[in-house]
C-alpha atoms as a PDB file:
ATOM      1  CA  UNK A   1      35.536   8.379  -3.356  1.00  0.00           C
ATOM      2  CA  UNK A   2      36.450   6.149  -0.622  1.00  0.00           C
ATOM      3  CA  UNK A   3      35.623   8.673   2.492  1.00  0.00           C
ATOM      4  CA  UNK A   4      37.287   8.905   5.542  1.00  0.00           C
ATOM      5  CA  UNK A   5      34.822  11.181   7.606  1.00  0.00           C
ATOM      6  CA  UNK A   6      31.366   9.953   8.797  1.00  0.00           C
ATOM      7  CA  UNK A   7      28.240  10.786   6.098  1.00  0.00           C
ATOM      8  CA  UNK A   8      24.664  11.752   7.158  1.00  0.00           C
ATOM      9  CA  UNK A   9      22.233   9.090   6.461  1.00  0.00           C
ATOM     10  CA  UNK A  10      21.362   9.135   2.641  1.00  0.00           C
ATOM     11  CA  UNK A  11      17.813  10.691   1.881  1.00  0.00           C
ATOM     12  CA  UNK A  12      16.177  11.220  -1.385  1.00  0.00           C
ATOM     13  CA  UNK A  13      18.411  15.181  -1.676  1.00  0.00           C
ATOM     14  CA  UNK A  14      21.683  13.010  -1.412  1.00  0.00           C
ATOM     15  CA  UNK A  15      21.452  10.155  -3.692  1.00  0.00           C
ATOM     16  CA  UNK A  16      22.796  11.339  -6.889  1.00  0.00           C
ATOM     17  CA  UNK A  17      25.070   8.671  -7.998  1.00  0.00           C
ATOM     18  CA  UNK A  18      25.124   5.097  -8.024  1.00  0.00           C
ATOM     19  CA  UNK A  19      27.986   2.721  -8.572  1.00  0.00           C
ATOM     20  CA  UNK A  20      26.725  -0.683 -10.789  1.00  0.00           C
ATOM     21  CA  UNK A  21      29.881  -3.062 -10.243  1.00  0.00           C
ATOM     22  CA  UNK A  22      28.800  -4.393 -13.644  1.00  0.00           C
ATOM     23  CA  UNK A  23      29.536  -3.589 -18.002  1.00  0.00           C
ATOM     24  CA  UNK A  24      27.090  -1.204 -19.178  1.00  0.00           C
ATOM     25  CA  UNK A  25      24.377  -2.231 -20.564  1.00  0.00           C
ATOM     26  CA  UNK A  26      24.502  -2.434 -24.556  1.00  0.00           C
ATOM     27  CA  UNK A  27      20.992  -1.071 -25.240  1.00  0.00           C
ATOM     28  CA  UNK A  28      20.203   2.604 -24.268  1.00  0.00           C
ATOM     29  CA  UNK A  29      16.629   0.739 -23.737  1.00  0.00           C
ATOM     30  CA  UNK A  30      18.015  -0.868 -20.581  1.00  0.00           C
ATOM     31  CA  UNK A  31      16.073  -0.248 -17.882  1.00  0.00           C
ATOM     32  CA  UNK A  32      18.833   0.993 -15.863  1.00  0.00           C
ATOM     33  CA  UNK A  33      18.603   4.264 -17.633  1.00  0.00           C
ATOM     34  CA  UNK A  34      14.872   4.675 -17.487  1.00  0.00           C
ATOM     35  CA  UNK A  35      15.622   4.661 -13.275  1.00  0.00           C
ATOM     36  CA  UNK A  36      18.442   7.283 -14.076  1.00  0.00           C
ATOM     37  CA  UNK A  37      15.185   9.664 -15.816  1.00  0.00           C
ATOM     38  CA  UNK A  38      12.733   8.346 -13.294  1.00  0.00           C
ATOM     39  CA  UNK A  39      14.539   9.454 -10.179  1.00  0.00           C
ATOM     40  CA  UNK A  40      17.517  12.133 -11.866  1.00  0.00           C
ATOM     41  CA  UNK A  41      20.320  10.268 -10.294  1.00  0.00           C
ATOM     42  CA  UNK A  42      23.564   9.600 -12.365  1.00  0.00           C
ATOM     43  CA  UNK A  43      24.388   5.776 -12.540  1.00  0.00           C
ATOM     44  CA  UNK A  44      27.921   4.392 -13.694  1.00  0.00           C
ATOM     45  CA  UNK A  45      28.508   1.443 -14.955  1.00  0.00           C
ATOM     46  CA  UNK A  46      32.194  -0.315 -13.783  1.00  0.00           C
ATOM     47  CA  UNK A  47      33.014  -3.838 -14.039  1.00  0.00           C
ATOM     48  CA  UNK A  48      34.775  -5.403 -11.011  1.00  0.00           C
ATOM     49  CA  UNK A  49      36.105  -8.797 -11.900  1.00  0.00           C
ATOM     50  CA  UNK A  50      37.135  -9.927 -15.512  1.00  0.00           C
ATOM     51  CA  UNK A  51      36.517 -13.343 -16.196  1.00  0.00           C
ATOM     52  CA  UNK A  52      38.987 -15.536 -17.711  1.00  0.00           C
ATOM     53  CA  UNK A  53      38.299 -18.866 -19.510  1.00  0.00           C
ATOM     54  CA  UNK A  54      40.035 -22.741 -19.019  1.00  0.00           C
ATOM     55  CA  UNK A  55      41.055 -23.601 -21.774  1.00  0.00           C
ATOM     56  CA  UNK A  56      40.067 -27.153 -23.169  1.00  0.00           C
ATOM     57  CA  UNK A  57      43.508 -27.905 -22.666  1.00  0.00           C
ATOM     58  CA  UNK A  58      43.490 -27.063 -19.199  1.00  0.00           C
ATOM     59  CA  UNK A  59      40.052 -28.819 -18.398  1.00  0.00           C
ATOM     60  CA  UNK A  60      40.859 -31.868 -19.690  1.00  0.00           C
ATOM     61  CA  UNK A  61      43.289 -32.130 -16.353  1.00  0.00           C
ATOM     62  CA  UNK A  62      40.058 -32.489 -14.343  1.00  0.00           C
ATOM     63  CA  UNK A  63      39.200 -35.761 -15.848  1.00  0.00           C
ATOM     64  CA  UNK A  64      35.367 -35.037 -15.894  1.00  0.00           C
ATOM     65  CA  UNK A  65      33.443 -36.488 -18.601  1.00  0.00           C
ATOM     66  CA  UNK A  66      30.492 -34.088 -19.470  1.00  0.00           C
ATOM     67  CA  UNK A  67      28.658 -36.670 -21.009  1.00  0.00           C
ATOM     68  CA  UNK A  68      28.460 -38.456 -18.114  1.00  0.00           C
ATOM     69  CA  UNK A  69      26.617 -36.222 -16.319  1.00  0.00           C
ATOM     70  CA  UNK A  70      22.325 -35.920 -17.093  1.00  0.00           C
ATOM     71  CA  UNK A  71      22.095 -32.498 -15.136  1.00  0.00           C
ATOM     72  CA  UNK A  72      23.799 -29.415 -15.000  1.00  0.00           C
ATOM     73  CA  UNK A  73      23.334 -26.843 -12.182  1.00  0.00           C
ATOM     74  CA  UNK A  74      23.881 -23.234 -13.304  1.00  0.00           C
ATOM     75  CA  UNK A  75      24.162 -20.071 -11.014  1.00  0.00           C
ATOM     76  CA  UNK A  76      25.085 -17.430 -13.753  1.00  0.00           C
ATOM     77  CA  UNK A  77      25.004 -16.738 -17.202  1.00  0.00           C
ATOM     78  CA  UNK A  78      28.720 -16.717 -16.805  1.00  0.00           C
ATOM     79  CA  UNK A  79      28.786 -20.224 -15.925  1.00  0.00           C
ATOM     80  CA  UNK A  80      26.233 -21.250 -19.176  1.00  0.00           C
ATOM     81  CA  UNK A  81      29.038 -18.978 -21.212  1.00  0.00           C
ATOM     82  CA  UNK A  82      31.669 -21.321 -20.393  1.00  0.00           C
ATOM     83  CA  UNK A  83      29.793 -24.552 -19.845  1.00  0.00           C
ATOM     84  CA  UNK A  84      29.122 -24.279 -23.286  1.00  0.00           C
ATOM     85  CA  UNK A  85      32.613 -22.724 -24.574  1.00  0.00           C
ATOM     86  CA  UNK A  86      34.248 -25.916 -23.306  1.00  0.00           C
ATOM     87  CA  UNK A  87      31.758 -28.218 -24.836  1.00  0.00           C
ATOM     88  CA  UNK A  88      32.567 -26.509 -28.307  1.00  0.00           C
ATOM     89  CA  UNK A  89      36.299 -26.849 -27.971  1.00  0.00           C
ATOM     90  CA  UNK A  90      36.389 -30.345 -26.646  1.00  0.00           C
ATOM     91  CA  UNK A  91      33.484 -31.546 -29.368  1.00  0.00           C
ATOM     92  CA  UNK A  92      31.308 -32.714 -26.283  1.00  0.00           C
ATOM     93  CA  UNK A  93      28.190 -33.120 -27.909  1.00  0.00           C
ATOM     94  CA  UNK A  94      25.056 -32.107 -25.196  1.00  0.00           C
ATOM     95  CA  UNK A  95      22.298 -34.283 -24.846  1.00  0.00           C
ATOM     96  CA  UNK A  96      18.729 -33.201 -25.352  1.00  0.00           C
ATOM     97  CA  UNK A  97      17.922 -34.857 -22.233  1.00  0.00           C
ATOM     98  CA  UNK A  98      20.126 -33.092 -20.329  1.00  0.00           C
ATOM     99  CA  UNK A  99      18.165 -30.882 -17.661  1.00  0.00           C
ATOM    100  CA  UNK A 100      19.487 -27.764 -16.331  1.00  0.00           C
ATOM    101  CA  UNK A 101      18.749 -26.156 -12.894  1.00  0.00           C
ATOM    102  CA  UNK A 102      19.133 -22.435 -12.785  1.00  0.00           C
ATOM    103  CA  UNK A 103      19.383 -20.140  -9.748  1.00  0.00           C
ATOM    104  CA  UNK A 104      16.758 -17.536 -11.297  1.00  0.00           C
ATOM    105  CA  UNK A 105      14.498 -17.434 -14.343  1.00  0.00           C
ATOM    106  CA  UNK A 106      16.838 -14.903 -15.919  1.00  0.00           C
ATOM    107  CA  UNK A 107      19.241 -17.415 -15.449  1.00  0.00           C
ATOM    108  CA  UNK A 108      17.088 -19.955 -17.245  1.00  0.00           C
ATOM    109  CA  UNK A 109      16.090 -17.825 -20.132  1.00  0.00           C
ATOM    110  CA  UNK A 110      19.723 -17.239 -20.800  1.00  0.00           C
ATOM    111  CA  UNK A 111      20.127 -21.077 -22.366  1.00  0.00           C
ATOM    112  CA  UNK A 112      17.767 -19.838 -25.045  1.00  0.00           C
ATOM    113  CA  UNK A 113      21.242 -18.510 -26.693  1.00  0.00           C
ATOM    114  CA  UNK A 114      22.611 -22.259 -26.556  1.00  0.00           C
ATOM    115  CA  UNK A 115      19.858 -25.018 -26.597  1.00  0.00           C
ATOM    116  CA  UNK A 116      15.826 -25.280 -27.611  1.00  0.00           C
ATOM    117  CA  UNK A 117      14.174 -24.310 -24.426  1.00  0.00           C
ATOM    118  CA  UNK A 118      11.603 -26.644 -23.252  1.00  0.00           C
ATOM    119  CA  UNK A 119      10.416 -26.834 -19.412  1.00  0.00           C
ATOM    120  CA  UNK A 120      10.361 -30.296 -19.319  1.00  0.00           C
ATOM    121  CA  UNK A 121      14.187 -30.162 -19.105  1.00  0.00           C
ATOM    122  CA  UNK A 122      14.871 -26.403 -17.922  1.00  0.00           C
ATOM    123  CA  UNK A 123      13.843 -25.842 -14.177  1.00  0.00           C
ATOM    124  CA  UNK A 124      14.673 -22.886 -11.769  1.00  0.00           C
ATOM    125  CA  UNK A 125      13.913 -21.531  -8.065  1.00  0.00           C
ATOM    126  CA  UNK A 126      11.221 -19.013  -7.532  1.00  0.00           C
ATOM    127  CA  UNK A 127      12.894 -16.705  -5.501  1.00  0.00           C
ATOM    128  CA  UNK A 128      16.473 -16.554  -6.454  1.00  0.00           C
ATOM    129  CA  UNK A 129      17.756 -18.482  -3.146  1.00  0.00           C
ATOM    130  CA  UNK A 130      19.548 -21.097  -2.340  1.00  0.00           C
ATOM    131  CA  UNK A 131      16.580 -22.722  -0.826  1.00  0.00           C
ATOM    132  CA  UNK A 132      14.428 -22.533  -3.932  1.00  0.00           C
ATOM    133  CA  UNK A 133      16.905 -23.837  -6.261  1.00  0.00           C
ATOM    134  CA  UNK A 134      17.244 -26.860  -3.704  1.00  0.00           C
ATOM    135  CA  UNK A 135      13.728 -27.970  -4.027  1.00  0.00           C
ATOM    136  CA  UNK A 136      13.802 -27.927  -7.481  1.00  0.00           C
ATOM    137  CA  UNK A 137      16.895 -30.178  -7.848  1.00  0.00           C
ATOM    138  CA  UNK A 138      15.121 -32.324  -4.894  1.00  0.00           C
ATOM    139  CA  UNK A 139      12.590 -33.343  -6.779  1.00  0.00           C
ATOM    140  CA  UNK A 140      14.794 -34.868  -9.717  1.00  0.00           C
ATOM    141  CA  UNK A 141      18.353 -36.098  -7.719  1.00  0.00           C
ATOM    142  CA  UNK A 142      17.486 -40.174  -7.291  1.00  0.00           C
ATOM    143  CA  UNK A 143      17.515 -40.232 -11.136  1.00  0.00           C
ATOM    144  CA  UNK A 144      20.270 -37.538 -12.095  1.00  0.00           C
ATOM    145  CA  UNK A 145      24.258 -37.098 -12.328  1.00  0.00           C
ATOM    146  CA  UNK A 146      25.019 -33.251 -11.890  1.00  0.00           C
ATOM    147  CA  UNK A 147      27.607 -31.118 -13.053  1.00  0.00           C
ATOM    148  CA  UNK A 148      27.862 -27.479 -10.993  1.00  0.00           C
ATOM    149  CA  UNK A 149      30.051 -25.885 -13.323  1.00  0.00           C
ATOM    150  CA  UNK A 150      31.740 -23.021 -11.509  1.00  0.00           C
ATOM    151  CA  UNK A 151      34.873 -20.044 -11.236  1.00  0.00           C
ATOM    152  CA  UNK A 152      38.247 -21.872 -10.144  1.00  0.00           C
ATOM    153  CA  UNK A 153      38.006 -21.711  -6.064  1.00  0.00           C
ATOM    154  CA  UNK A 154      34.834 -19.849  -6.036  1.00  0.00           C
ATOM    155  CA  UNK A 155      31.848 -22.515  -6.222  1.00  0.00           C
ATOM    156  CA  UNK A 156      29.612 -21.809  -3.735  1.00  0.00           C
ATOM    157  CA  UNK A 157      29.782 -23.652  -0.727  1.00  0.00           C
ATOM    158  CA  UNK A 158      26.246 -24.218   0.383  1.00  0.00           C
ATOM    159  CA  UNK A 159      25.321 -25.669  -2.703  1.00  0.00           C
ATOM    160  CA  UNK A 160      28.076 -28.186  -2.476  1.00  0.00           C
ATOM    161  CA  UNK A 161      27.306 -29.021   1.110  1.00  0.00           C
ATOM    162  CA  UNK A 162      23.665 -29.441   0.065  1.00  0.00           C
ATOM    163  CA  UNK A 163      24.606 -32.356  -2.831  1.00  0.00           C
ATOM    164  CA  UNK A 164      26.519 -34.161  -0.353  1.00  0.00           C
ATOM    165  CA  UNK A 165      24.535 -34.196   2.416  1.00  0.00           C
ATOM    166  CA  UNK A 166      21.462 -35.486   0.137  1.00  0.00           C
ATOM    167  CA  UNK A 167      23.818 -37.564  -1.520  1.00  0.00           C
ATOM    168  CA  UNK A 168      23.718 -36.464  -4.840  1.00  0.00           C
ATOM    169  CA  UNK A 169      26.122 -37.777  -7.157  1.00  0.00           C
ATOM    170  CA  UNK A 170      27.851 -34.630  -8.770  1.00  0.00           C
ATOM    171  CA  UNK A 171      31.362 -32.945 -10.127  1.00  0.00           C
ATOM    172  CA  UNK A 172      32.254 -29.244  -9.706  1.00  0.00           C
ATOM    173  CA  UNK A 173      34.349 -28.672 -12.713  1.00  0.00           C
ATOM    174  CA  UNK A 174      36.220 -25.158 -12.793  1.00  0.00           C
ATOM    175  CA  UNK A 175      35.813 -23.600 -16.324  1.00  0.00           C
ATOM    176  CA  UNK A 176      36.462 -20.089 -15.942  1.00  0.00           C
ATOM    177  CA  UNK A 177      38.482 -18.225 -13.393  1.00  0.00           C
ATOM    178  CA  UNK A 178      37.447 -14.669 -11.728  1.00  0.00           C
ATOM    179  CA  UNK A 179      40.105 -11.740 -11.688  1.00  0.00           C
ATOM    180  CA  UNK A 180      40.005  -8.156  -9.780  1.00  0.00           C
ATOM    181  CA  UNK A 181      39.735  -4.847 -12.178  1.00  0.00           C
ATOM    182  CA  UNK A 182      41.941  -2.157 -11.125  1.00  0.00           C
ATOM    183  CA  UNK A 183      39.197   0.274  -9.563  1.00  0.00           C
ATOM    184  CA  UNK A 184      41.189   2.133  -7.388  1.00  0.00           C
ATOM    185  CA  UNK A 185      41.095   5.296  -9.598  1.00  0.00           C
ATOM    186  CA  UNK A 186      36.699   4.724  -9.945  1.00  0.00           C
ATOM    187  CA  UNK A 187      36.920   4.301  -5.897  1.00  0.00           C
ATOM    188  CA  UNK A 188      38.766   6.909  -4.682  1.00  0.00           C
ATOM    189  CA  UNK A 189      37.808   9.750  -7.342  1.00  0.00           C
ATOM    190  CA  UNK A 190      34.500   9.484  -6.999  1.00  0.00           C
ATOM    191  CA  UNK A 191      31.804   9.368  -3.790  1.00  0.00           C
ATOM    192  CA  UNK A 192      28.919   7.121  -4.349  1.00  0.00           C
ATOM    193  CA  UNK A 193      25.811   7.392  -2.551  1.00  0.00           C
ATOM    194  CA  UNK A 194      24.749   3.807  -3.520  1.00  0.00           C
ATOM    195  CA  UNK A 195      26.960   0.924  -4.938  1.00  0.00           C
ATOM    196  CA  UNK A 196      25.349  -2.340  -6.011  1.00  0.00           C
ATOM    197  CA  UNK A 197      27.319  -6.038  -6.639  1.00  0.00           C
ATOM    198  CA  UNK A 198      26.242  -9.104  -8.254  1.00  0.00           C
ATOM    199  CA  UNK A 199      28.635 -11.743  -6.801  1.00  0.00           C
ATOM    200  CA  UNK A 200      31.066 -12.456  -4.258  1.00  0.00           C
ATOM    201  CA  UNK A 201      33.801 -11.961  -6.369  1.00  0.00           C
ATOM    202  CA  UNK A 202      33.098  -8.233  -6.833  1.00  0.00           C
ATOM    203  CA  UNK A 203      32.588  -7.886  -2.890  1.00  0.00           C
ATOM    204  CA  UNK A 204      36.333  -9.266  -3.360  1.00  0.00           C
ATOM    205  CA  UNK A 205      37.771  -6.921  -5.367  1.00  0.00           C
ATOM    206  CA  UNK A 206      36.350  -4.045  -3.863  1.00  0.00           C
ATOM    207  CA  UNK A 207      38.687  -4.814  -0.908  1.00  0.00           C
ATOM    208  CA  UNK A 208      41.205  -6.133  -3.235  1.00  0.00           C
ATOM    209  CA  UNK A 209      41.355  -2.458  -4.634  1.00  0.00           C
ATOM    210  CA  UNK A 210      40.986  -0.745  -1.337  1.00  0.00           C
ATOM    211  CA  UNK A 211      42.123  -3.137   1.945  1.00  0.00           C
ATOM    212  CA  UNK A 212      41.025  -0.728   4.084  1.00  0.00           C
ATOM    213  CA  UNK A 213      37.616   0.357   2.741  1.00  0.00           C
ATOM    214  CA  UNK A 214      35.184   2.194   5.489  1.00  0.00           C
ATOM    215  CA  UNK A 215      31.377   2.386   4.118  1.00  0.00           C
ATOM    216  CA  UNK A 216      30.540   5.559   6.027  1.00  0.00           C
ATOM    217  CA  UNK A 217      27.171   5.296   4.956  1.00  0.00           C
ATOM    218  CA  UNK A 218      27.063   4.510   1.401  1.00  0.00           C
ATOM    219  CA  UNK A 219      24.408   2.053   0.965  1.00  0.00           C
ATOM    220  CA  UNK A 220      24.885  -1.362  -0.330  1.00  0.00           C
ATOM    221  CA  UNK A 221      22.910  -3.303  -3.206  1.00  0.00           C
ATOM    222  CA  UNK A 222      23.554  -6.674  -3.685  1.00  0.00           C
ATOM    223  CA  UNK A 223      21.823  -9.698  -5.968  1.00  0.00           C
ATOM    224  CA  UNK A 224      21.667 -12.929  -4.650  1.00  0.00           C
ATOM    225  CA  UNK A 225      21.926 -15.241  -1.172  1.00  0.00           C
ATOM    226  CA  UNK A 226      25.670 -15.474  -2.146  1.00  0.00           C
ATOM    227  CA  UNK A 227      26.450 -12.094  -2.343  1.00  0.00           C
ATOM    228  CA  UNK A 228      24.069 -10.554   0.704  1.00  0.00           C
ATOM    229  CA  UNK A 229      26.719 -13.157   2.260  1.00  0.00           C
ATOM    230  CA  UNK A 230      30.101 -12.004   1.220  1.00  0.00           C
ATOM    231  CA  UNK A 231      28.751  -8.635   2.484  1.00  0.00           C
ATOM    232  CA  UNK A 232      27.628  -8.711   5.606  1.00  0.00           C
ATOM    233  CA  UNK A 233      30.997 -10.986   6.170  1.00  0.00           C
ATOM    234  CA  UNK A 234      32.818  -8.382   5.009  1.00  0.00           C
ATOM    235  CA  UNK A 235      31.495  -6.227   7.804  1.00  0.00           C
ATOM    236  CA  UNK A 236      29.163  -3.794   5.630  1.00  0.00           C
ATOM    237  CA  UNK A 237      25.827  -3.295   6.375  1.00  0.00           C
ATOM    238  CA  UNK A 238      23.301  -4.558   3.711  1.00  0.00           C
ATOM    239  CA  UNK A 239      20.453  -2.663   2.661  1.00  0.00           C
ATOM    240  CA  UNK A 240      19.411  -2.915  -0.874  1.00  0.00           C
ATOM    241  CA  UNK A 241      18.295  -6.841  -1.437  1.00  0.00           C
ATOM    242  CA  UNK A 242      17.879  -8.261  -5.113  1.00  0.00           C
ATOM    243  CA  UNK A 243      15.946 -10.575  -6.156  1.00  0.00           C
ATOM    244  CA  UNK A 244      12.661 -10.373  -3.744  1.00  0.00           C
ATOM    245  CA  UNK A 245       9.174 -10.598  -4.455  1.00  0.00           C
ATOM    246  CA  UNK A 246       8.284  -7.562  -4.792  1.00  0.00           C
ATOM    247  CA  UNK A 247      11.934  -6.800  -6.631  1.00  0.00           C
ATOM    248  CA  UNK A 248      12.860  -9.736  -9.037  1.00  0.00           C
ATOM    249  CA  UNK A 249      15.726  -7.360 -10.492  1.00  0.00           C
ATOM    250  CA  UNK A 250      18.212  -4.930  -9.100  1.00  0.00           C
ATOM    251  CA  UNK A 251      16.499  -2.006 -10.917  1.00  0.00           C
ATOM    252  CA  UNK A 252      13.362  -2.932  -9.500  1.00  0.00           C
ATOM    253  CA  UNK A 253      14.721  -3.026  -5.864  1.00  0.00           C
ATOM    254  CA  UNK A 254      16.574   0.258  -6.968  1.00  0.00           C
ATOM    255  CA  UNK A 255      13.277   1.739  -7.472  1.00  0.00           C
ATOM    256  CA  UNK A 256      11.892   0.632  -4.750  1.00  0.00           C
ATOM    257  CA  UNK A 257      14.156   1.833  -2.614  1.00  0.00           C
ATOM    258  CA  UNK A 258      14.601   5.432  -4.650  1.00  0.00           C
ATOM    259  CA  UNK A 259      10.130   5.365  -4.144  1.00  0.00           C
ATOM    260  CA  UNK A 260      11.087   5.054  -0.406  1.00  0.00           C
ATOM    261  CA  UNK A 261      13.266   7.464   0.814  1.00  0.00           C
ATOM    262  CA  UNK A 262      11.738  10.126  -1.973  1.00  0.00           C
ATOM    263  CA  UNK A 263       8.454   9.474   0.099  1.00  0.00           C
ATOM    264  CA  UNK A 264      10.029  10.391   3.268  1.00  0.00           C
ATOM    265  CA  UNK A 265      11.029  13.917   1.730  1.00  0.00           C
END
């Protein structure tokens, strides 16, 4: 539950259940639930935003020409959902030349559901920044037109500020748009110990659902430059960081933190 009072710092007795902002995982093979076995903590699974499609209809208003554009920057598998959707209902045939830039590799391996994956045309950053997905694009931007599809009002700044400043000639086309799930019931019945986010959006709606939120030391998970931002400017303190080095995955920082604080028992 959302707690009023002050909490004792969380050590390996107290963390018994974790809040994933995020659909359950279809497969009881997930490795989410091999973490739940590993470390006997209870995970829930609770979706924060819904997302809500464009329709062609509604895209067409943009006046962007998909064909147009040779690359297409992706930061999601959301945004590779939709990019995609819309190219079905407006007949927009892809070209195989097309190269995509993802955020992560997960993110990259995702267009295996859409197109035949072939390096030559599918790039990604190595460490899930910002940064890295900037030197990728850098090395290909004299030659390319790119398309950053993205949620209505939610593209990410940075990465816009980045193509102009290198003067990259680009479109951010909205394609889907990101809506708060009522949580309030999920948030104030039940105290977490840990609760992990994936994007801004579900930073959002946890103060959408409850303005007046107080962390009271529940620790915070969160995957992605983006969202370690919306957190910490949302005045909560960040200390579970996905992807890293030594944690590509939020289960694999999960564990590494669970390892940590069981070792200080």
């Amino acid at each position: 539950m959302v707690k009023n009072g002050g909490k004792a710092a969380t050590s390996a007795k107290t963390v018994q259940k974790i809040l994933i902002t995020q659909p359950r995982p279809e497969t009881e093979k997930s490795p989410y639930f091999e973490l739940e076995r590993k470390f006997n903590v209870e995970l829930d699974f609770v979706p924060f935003i819904v997302l809500e499609g464009i329709p062609a209809k509604d895209f067409r208003k943009q006046k962007i020409d998909i064909a147009a554009y040779t690359g297409v920057i992706f930061t999601s598998r959301n945004a590779i959902d939709h990019f995609f959707r819309i190219c079905e209902e407006m007949k927009v045939n892809v070209s195989q030349d097309t190269k995509y830039f993802c955020i992560t590799e997960a993110v990259a391996l995702y267009l295996q559901k859409f197109i035949l994956y072939r390096k030559r045309k599918v790039f990604y950053g190595a460490d899930g920044t910002n940064k890295s997905l900037f030197d990728v694009i850098n090395k290909h931007k004299e030659n390319e037109k790119f398309l950053y599809p993205c949620s209505e009002n939610q593209q990410d700044n940075e990465i816009v500020g980045w193509l102009k400043a290198n003067k990259c000639e680009f479109a951010t086309p909205f394609m889907y748009r990101t809506i708060s799930s009522d949580v309030k019931e999920v948030l104030t019945k039940t105290e977490y110990d840990i609760i992990c986010f994936f994007t801004p959006s579900g930073v959002k709606s946890l103060f959408d659902n409850v303005p007046k939120y107080k962390q009271n030391g529940t620790k915070i998970g969160a995957f992605g430059s983006n969202t370690y931002k919306a957190i910490e400017e949302a005045g909560l303190e960040l200390t579970i960081k996905a992807p890293q080095p030594q944690a590509p995955s939020m289960v694999a920082a999960l564990d590494m933190y669970l390892r940590s604080i069981k070792a200080e028992k």
